[in-house]
Structure formats: C-alpha cells, structure tokens
PDB file of N, CA and C in Angstrom:
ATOM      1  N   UNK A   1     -46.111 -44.152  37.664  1.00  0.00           N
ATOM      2  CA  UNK A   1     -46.836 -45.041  36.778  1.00  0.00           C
ATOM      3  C   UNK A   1     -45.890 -45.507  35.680  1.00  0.00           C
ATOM      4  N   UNK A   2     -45.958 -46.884  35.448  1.00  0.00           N
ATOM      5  CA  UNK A   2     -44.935 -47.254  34.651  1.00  0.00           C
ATOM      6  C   UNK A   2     -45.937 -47.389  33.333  1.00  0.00           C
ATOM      7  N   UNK A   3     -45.318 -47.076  31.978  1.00  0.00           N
ATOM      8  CA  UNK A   3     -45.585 -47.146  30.573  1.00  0.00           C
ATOM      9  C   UNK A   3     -44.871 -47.733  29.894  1.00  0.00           C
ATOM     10  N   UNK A   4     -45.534 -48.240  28.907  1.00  0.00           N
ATOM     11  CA  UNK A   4     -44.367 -48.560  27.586  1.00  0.00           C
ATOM     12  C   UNK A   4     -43.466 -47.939  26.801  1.00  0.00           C
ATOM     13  N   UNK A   5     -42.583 -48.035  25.875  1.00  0.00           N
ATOM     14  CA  UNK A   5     -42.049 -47.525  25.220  1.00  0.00           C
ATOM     15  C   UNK A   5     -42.662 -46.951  23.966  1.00  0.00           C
ATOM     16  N   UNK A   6     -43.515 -47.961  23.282  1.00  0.00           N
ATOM     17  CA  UNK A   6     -44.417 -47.555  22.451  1.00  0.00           C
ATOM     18  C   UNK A   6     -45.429 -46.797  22.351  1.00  0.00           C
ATOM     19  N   UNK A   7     -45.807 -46.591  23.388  1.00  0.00           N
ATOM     20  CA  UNK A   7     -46.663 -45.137  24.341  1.00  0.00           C
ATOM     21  C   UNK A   7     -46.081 -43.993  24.348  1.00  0.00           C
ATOM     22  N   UNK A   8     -44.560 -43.929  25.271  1.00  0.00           N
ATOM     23  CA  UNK A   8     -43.809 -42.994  25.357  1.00  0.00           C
ATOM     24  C   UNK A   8     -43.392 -42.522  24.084  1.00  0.00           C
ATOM     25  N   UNK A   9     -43.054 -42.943  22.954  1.00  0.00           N
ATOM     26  CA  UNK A   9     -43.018 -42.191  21.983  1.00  0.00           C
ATOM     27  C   UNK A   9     -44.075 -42.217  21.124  1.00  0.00           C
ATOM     28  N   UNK A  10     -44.983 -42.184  21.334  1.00  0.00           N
ATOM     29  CA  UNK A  10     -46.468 -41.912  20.555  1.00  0.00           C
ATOM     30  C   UNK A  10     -46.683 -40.378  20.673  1.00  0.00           C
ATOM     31  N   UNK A  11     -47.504 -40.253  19.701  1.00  0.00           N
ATOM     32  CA  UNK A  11     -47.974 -38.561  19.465  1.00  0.00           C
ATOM     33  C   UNK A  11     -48.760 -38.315  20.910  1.00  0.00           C
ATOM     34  N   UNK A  12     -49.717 -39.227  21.181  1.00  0.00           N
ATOM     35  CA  UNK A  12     -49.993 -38.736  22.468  1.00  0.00           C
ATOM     36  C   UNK A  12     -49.159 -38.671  23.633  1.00  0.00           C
ATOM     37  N   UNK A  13     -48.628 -39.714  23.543  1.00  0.00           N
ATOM     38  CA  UNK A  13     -47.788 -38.815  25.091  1.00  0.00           C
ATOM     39  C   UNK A  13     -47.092 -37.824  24.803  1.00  0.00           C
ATOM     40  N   UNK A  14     -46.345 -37.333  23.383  1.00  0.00           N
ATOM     41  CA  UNK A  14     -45.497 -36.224  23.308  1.00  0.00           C
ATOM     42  C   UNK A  14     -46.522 -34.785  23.511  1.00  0.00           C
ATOM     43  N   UNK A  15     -47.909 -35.081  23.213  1.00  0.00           N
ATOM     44  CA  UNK A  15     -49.082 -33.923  23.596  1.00  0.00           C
ATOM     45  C   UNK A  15     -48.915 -33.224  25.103  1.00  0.00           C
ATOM     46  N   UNK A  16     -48.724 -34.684  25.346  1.00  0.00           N
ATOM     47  CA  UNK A  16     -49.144 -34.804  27.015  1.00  0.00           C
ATOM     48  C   UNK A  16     -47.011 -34.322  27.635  1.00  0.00           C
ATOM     49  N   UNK A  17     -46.222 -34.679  26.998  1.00  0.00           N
ATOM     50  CA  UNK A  17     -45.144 -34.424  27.602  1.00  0.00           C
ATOM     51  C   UNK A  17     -45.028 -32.504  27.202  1.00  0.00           C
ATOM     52  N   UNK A  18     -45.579 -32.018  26.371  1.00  0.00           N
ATOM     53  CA  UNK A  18     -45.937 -30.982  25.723  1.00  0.00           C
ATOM     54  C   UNK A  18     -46.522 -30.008  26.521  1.00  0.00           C
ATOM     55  N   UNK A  19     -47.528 -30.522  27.151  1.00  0.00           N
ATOM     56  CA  UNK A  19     -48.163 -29.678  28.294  1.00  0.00           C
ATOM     57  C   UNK A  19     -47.967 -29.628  29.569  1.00  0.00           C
ATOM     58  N   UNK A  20     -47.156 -31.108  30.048  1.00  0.00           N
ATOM     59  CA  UNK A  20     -46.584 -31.071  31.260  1.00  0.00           C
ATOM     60  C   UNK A  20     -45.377 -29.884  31.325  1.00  0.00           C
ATOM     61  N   UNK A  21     -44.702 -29.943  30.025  1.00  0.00           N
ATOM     62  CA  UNK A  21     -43.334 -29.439  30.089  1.00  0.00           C
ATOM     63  C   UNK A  21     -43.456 -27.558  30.349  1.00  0.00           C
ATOM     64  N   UNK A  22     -44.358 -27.402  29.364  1.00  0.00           N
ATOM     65  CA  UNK A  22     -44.929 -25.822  28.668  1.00  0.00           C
ATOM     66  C   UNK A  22     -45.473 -25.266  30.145  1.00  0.00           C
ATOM     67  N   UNK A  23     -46.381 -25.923  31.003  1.00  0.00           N
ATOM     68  CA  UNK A  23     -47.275 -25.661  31.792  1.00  0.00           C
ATOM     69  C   UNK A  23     -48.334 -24.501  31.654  1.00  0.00           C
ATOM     70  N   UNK A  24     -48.695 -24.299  30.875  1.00  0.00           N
ATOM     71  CA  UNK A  24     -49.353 -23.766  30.037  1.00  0.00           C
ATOM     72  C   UNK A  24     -48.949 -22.064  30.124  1.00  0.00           C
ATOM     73  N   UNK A  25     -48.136 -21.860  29.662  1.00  0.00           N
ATOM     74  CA  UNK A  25     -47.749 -20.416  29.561  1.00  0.00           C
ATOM     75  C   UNK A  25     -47.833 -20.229  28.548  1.00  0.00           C
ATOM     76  N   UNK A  26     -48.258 -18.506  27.873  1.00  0.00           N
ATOM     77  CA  UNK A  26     -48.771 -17.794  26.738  1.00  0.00           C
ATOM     78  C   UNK A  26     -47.421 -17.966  25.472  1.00  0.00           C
ATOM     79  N   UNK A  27     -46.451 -18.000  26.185  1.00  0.00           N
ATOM     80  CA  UNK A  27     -45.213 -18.165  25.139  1.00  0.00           C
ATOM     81  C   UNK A  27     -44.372 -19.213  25.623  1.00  0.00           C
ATOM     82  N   UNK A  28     -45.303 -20.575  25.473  1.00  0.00           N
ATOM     83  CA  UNK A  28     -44.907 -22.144  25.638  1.00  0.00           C
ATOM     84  C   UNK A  28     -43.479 -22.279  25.207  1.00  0.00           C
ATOM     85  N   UNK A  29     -42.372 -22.497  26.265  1.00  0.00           N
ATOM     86  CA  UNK A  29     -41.197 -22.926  26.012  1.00  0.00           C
ATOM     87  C   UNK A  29     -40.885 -24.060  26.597  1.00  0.00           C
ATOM     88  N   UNK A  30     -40.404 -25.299  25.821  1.00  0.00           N
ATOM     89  CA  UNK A  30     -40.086 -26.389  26.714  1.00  0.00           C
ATOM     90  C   UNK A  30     -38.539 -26.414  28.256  1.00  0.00           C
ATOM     91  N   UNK A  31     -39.164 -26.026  29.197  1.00  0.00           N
ATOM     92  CA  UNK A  31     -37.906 -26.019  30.187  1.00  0.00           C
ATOM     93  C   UNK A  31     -37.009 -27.102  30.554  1.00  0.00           C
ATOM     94  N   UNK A  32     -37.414 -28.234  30.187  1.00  0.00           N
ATOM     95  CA  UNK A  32     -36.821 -29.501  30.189  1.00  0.00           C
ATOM     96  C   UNK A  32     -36.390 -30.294  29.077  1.00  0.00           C
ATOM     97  N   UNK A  33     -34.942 -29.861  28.461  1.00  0.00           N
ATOM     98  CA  UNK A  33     -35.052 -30.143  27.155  1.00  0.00           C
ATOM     99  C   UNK A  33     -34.570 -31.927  27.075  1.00  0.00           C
ATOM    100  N   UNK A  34     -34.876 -32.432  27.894  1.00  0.00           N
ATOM    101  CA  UNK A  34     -33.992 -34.196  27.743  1.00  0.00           C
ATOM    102  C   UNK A  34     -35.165 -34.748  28.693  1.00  0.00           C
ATOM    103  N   UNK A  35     -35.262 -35.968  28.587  1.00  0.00           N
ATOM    104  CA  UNK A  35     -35.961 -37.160  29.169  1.00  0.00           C
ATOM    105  C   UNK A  35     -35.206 -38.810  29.721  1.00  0.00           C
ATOM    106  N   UNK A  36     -35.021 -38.862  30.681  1.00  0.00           N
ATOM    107  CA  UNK A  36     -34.985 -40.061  30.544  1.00  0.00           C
ATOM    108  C   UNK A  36     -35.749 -41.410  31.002  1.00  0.00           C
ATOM    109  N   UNK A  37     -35.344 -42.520  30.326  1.00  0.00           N
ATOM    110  CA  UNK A  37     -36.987 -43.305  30.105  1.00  0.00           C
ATOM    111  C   UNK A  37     -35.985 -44.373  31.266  1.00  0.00           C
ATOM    112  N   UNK A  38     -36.470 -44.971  32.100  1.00  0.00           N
ATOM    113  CA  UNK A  38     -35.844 -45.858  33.091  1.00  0.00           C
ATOM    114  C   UNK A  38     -36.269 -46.863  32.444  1.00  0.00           C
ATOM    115  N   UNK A  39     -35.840 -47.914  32.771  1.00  0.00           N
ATOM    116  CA  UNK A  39     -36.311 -49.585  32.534  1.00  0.00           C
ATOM    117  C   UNK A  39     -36.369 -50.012  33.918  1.00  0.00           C
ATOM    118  N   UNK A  40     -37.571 -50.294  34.492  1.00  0.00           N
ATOM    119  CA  UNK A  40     -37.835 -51.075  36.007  1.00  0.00           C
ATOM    120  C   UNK A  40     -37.190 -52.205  36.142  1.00  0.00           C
ATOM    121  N   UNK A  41     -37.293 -53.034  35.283  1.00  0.00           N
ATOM    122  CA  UNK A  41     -37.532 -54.689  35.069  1.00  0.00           C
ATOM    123  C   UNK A  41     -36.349 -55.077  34.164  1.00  0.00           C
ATOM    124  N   UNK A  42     -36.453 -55.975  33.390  1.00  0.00           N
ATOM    125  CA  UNK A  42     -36.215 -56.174  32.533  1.00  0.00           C
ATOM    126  C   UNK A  42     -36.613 -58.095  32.240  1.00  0.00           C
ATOM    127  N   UNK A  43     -37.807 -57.495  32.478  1.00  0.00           N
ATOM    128  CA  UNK A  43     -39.436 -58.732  32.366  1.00  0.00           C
ATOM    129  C   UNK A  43     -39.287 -58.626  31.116  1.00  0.00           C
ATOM    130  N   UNK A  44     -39.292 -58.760  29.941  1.00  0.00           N
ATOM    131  CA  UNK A  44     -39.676 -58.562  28.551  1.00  0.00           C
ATOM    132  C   UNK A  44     -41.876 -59.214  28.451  1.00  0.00           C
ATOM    133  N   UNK A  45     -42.032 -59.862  29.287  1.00  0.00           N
ATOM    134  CA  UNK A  45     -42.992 -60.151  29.283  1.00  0.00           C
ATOM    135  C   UNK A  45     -44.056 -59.021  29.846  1.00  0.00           C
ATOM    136  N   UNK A  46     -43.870 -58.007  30.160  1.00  0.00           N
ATOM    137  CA  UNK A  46     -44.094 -56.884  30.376  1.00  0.00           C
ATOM    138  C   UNK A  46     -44.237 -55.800  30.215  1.00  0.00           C
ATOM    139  N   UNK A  47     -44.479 -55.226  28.926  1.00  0.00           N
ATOM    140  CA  UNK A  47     -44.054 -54.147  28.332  1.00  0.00           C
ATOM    141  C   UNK A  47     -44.315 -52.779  28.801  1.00  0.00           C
ATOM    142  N   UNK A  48     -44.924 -52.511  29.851  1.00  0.00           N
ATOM    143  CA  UNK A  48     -44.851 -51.210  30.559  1.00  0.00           C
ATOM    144  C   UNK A  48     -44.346 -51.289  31.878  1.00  0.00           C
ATOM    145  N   UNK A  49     -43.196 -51.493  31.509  1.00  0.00           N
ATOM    146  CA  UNK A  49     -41.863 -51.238  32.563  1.00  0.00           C
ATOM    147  C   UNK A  49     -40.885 -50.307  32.539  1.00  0.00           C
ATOM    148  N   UNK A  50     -41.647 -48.869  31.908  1.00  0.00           N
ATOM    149  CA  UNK A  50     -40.158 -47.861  32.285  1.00  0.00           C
ATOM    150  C   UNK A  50     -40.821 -46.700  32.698  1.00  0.00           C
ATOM    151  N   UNK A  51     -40.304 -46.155  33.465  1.00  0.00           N
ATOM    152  CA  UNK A  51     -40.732 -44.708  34.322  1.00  0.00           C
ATOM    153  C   UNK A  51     -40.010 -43.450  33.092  1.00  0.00           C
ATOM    154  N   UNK A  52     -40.681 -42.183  32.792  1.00  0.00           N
ATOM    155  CA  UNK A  52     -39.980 -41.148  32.355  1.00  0.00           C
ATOM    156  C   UNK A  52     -39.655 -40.184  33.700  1.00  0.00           C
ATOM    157  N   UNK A  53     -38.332 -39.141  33.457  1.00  0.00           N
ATOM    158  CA  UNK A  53     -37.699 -38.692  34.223  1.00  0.00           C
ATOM    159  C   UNK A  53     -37.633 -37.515  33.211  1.00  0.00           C
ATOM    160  N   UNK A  54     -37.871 -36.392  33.600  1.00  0.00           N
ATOM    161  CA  UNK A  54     -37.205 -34.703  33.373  1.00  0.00           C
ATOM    162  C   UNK A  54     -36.331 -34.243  33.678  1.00  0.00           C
ATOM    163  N   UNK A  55     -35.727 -33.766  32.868  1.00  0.00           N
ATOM    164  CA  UNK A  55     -33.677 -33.373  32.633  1.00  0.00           C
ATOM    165  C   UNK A  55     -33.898 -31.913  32.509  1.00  0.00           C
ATOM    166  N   UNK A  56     -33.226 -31.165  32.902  1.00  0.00           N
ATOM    167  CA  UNK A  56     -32.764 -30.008  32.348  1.00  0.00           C
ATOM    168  C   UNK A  56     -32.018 -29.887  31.126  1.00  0.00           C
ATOM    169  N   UNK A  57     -30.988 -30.633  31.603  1.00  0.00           N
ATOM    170  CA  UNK A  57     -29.801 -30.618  30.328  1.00  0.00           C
ATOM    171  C   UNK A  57     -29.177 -31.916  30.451  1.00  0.00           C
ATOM    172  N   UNK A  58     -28.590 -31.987  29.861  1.00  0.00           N
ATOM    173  CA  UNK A  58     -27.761 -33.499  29.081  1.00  0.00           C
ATOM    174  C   UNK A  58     -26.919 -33.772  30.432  1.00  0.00           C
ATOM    175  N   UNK A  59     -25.986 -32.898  31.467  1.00  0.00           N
ATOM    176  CA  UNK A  59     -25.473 -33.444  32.541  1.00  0.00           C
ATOM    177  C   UNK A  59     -26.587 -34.024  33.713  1.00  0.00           C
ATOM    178  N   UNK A  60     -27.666 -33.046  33.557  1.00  0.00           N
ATOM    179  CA  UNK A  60     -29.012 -33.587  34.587  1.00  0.00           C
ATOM    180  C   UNK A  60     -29.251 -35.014  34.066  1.00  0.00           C
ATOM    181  N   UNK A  61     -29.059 -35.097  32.610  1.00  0.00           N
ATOM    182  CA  UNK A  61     -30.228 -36.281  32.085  1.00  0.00           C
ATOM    183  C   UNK A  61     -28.803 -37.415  32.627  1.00  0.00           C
ATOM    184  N   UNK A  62     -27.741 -37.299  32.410  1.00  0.00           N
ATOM    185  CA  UNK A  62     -26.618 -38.405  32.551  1.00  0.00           C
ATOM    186  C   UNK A  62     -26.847 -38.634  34.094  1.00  0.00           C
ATOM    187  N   UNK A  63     -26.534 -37.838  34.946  1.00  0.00           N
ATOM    188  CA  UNK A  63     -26.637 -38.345  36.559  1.00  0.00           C
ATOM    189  C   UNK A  63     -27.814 -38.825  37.228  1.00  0.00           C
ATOM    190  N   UNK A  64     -28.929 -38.506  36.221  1.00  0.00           N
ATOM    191  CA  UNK A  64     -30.217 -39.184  36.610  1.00  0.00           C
ATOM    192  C   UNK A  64     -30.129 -40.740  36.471  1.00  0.00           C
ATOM    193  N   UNK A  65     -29.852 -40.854  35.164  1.00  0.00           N
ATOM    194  CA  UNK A  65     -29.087 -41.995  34.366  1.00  0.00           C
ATOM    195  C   UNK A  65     -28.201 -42.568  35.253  1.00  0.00           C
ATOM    196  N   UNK A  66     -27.073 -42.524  35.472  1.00  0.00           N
ATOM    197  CA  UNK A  66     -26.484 -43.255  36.757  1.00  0.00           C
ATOM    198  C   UNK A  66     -26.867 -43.640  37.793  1.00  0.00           C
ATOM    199  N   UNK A  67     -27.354 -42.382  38.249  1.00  0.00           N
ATOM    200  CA  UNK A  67     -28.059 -42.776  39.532  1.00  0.00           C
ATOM    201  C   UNK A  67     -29.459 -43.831  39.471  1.00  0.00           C
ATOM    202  N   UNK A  68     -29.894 -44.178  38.839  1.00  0.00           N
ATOM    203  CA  UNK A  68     -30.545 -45.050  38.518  1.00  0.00           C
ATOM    204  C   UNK A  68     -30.621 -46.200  38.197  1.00  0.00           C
ATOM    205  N   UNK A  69     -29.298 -46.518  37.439  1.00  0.00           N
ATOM    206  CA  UNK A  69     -28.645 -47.739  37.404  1.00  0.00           C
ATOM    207  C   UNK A  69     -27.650 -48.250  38.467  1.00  0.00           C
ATOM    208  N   UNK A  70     -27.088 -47.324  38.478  1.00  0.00           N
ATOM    209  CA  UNK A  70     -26.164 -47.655  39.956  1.00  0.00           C
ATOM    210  C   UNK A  70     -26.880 -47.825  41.607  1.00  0.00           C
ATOM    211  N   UNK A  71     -27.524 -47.192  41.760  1.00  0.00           N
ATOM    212  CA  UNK A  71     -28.129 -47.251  42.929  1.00  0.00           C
ATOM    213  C   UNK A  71     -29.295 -47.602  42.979  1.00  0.00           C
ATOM    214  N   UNK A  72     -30.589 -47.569  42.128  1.00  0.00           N
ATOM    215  CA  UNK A  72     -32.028 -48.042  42.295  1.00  0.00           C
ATOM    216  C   UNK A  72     -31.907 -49.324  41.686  1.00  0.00           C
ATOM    217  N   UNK A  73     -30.939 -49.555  40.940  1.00  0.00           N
ATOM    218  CA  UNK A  73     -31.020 -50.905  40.342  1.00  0.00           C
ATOM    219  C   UNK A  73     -32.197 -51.078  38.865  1.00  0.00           C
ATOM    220  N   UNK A  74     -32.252 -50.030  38.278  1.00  0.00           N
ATOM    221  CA  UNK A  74     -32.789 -49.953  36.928  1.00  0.00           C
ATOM    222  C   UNK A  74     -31.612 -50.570  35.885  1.00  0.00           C
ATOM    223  N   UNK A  75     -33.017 -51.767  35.598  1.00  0.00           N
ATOM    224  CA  UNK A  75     -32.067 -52.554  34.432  1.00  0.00           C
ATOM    225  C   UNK A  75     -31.738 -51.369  33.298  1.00  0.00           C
ATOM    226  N   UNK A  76     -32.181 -50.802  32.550  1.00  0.00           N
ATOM    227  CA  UNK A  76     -31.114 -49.834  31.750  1.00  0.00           C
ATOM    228  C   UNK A  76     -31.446 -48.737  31.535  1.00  0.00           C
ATOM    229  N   UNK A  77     -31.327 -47.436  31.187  1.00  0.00           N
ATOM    230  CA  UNK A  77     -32.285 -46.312  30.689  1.00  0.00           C
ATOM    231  C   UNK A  77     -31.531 -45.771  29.314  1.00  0.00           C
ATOM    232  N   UNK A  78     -32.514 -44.767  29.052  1.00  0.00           N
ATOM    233  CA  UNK A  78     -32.507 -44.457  27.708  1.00  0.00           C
ATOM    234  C   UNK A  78     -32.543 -42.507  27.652  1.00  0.00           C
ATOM    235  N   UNK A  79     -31.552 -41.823  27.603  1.00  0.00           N
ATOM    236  CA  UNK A  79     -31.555 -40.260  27.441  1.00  0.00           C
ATOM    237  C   UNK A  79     -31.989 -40.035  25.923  1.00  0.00           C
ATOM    238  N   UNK A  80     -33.123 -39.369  25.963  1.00  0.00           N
ATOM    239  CA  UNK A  80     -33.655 -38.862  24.722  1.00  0.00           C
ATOM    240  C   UNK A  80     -33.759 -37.091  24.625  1.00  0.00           C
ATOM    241  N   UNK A  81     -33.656 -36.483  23.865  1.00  0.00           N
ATOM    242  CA  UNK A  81     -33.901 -35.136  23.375  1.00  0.00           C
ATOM    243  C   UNK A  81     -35.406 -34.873  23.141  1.00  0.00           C
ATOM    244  N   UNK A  82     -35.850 -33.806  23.983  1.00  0.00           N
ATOM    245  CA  UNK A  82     -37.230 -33.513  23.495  1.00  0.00           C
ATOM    246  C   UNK A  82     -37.366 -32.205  22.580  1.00  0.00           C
ATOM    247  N   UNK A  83     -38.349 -32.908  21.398  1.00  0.00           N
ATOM    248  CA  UNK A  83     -38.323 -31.508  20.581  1.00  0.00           C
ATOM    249  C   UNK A  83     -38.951 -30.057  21.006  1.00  0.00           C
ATOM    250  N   UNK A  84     -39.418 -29.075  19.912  1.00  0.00           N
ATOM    251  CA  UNK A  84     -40.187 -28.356  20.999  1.00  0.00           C
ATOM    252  C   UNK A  84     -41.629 -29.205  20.603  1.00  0.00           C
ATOM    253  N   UNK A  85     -42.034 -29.569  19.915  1.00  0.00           N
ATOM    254  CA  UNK A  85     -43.562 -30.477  20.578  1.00  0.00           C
ATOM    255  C   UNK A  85     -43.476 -31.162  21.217  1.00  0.00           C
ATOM    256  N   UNK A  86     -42.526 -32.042  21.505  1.00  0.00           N
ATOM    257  CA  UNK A  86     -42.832 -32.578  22.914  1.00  0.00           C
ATOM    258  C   UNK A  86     -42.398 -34.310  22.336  1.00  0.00           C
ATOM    259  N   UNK A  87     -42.128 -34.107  20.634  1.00  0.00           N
ATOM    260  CA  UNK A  87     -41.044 -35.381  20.290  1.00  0.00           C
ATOM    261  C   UNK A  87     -39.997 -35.714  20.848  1.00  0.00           C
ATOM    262  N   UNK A  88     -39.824 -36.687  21.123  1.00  0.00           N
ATOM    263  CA  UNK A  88     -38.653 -37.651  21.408  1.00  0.00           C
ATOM    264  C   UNK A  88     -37.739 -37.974  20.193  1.00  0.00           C
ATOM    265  N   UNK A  89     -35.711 -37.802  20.414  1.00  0.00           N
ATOM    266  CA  UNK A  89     -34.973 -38.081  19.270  1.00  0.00           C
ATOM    267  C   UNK A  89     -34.445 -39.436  19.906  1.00  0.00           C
ATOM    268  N   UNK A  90     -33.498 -39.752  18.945  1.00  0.00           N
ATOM    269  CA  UNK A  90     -32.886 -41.136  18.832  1.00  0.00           C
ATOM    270  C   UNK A  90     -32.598 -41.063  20.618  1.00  0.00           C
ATOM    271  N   UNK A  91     -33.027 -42.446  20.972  1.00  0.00           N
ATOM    272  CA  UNK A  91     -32.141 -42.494  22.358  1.00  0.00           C
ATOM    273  C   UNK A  91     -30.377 -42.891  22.540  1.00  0.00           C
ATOM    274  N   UNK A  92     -29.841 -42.148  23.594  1.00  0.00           N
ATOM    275  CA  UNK A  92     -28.857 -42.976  24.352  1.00  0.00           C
ATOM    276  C   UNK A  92     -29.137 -43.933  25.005  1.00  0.00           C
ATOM    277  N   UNK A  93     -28.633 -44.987  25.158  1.00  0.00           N
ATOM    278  CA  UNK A  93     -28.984 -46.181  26.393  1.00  0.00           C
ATOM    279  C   UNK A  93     -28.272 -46.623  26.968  1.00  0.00           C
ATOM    280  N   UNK A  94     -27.818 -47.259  28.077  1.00  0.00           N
ATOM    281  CA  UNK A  94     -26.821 -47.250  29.094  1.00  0.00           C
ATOM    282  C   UNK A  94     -27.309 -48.179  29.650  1.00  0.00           C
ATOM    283  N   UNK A  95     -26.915 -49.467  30.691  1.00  0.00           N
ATOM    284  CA  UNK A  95     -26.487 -50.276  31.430  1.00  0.00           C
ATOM    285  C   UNK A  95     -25.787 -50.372  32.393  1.00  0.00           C
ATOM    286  N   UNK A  96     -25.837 -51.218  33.459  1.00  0.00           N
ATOM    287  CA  UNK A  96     -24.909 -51.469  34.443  1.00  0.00           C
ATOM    288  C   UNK A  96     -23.246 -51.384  33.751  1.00  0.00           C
ATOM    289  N   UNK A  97     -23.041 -51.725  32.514  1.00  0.00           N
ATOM    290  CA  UNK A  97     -21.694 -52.120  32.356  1.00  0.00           C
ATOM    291  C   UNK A  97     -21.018 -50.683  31.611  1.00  0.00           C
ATOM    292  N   UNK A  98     -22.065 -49.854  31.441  1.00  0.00           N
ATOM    293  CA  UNK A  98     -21.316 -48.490  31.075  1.00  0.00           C
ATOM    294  C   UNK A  98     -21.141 -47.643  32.384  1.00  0.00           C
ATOM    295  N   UNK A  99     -21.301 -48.065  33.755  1.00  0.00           N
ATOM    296  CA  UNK A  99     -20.511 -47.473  35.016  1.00  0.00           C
ATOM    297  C   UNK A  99     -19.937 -48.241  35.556  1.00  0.00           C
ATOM    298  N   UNK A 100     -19.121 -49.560  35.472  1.00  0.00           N
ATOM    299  CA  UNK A 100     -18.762 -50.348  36.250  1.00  0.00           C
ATOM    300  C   UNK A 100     -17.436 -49.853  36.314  1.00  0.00           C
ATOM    301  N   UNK A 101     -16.482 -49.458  35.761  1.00  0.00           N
ATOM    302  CA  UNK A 101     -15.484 -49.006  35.498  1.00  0.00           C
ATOM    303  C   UNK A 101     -15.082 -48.083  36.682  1.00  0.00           C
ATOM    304  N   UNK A 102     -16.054 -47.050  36.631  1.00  0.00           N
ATOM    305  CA  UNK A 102     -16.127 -45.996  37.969  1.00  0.00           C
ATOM    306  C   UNK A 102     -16.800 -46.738  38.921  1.00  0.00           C
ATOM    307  N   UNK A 103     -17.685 -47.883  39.430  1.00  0.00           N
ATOM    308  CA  UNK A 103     -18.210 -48.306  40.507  1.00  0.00           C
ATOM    309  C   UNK A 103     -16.464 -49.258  41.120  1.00  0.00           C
ATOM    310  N   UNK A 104     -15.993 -49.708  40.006  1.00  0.00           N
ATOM    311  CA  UNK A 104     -14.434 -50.527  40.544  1.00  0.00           C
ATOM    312  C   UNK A 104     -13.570 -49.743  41.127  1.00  0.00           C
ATOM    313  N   UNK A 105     -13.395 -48.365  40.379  1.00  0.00           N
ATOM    314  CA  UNK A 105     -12.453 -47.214  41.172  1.00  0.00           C
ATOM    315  C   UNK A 105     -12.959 -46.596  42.259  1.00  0.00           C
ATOM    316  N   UNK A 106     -13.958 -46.630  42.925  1.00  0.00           N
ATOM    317  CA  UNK A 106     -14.319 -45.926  43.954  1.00  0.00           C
ATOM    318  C   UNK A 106     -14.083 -47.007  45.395  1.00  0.00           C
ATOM    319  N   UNK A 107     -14.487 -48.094  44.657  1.00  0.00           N
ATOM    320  CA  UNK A 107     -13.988 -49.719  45.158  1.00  0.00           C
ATOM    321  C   UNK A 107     -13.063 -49.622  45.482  1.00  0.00           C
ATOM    322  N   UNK A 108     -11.358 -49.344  45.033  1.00  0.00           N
ATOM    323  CA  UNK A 108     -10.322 -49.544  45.056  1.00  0.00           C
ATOM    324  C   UNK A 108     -10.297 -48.445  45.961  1.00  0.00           C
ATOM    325  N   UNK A 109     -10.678 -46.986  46.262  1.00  0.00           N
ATOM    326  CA  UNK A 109     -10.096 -46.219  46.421  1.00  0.00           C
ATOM    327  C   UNK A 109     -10.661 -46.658  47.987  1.00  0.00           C
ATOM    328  N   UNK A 110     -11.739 -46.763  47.798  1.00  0.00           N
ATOM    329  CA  UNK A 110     -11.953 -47.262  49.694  1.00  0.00           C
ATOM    330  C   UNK A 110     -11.277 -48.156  50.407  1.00  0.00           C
ATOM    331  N   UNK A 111     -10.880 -49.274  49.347  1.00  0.00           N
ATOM    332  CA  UNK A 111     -10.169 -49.981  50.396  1.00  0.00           C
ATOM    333  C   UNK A 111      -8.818 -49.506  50.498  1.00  0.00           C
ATOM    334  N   UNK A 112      -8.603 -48.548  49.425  1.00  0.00           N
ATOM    335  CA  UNK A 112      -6.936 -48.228  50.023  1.00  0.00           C
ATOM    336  C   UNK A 112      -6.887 -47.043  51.148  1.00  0.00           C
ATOM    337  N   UNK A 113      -7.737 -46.488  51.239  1.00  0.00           N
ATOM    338  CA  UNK A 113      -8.238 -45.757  52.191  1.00  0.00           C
ATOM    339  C   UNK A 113      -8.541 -46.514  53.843  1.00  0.00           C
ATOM    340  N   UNK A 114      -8.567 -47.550  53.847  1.00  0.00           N
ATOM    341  CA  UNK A 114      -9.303 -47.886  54.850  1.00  0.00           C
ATOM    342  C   UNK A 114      -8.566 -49.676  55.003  1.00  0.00           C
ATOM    343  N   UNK A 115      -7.642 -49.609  54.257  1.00  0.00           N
ATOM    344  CA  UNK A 115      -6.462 -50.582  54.933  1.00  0.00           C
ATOM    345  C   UNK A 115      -5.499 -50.112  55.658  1.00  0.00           C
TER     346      UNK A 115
END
C-alpha cells in the first residue's frame, strides 16, 4: 500500500510503526532500527507514492536503497532512523545519480570481460 510522506511521519503511523516493530512483547524493543521510504513515481500529482521498507541496520537500510533504485526503478528513497516510539529522524535521500558511478564500473568490467 502506497502512503504519503506526510502520513509516514505523522504520530499515527509512528504508533502504528511502533507496534508493527515491538510486536507486542512485554519488554517492547524496536528490532528494526532504520526505515526506508521508496518513492514509486515521481507523479508529484500524487502524493501517496512511497512504500516503507524495514532495515535492520544502516547497511540493510543502504542495499535496500540501491536495490530499489537500481533495479525496481524507484524514482528516489529516503533512509530514516527510527526512534524507540516509532519516530522518524532527518532522512537520507538518494537517486539514480548517487549509484551511477558503480552501475558504469560494473559496465566496463563486463565488457572487458567479454571482449
């Protein structure tokens, strides 16, 4: 289900990211400490166009992040920190043009491989 951004960081969804995360255990610890928010589109006429994603840690939340832009074709995403309620901190955000660099070298390396 795709949501907004203005949703996703609202008190209610952090309730709701709160109880997904906790699953309701007696000594609620968040196991997923990062999020990342995909961008489907990039409709601006649209404003609930981004999927959230559950990270373990900051290398989970980055390769989710790639892999998402690089291969599903998500116009951009956004790695955020979840507090322990279930707040969202400042995002990272990323684009096609913060992996192109490594999509060119893997480029190069095939064709020198395979000339």
């Amino acid at each position: 289900m795709a949501y907004s951004v203005k949703w996703l960081t609202s008190g209610e969804a952090a309730t709701a990211r709160y109880k997904r995360l906790t699953d309701g255990q007696t000594y609620p610890m968040i196991t997923h400490q990062y999020v990342v928010h995909i961008e489907l589109n990039g409709n601006c006429e649209n404003p609930e166009r981004f999927q959230e994603v559950d990270a373990d840690s900051i290398e989970h939340a980055f390769a989710l992040a790639k892999q998402w832009v690089t291969v599903h074709g998500a116009t951009s995403v956004g790695i955020r920190k979840v507090g322990c309620d279930g707040s969202l901190g400042i995002p990272d955000i990323y684009d096609w043009s913060d992996f192109m660099g490594e999509a060119i070298n893997v480029v190069k390396q095939w064709r020198k491989n395979n000339s």
